[in-house]
Protein backbone atom coordinates (compact mmCIF):
# COMPACT_ATOMS: atom_id res chain seq x y z
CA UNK A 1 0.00 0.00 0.00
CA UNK A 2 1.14 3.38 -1.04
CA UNK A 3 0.25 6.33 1.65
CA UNK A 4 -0.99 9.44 -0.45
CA UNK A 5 1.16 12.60 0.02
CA UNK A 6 -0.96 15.54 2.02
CA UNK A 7 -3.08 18.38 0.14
CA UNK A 8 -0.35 20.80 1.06
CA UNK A 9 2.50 18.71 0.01
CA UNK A 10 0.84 17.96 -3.55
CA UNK A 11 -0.33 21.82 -3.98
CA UNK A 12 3.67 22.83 -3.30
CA UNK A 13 4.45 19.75 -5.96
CA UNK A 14 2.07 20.95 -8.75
CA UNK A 15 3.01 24.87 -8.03
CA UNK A 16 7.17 23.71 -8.64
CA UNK A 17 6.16 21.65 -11.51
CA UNK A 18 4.52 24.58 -13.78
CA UNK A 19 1.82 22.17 -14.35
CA UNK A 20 -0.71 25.06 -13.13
CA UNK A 21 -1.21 28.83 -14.24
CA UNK A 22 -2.66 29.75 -11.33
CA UNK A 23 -3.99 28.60 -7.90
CA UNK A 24 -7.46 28.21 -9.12
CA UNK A 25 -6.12 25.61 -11.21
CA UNK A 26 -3.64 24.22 -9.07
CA UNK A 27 -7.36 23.61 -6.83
CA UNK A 28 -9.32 22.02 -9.82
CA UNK A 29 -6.43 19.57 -10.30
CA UNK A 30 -6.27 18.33 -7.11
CA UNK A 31 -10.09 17.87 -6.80
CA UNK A 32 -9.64 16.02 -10.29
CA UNK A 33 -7.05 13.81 -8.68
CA UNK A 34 -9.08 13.04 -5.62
CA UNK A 35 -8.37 15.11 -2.89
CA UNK A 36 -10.88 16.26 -0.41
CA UNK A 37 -12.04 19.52 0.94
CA UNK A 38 -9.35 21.35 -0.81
CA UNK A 39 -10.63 24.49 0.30
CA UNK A 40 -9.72 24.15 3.92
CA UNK A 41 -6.30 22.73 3.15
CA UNK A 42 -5.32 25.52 1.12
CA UNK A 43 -7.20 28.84 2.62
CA UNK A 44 -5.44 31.24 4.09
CA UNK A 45 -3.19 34.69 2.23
CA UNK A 46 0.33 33.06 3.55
CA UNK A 47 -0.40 29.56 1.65
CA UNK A 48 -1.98 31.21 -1.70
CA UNK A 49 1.51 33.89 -2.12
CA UNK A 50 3.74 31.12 -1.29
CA UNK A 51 1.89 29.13 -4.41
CA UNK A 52 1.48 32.27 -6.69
CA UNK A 53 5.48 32.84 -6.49
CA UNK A 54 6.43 29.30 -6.83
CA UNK A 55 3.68 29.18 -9.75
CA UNK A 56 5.34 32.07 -11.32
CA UNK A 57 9.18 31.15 -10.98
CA UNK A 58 8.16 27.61 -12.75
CA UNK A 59 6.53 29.35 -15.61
CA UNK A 60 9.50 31.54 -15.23
């Protein structure tokens, strides 16, 4: 059995990857890949401008 990596841990993996333009999609992907009340995990102004820089150094 595999353990699933966090919310937080996966939102920080997708932002790095440049997968995502922004966090709203970063959100829709993880819902898409199954995680659960995304929302919660990722609320909060300190989370979302950690994720919108590392979103825009991957794109560059």
């Amino acid at each position: 059995m595999t353990e699933q990596i966090t919310t937080v841990e996966r939102a920080f993996e997708l932002a790095r990857s440049g997968a995502c333009n922004s966090v709203n999609d970063l959100r829709q992907r993880l819902r898409r890949e199954g995680y659960d009340a995304v929302h919660l995990h990722l609320h909060g102004a300190s989370i979302n401008k950690q994720l919108v820089e590392l979103i825009h150094a991957a794109k560059g």
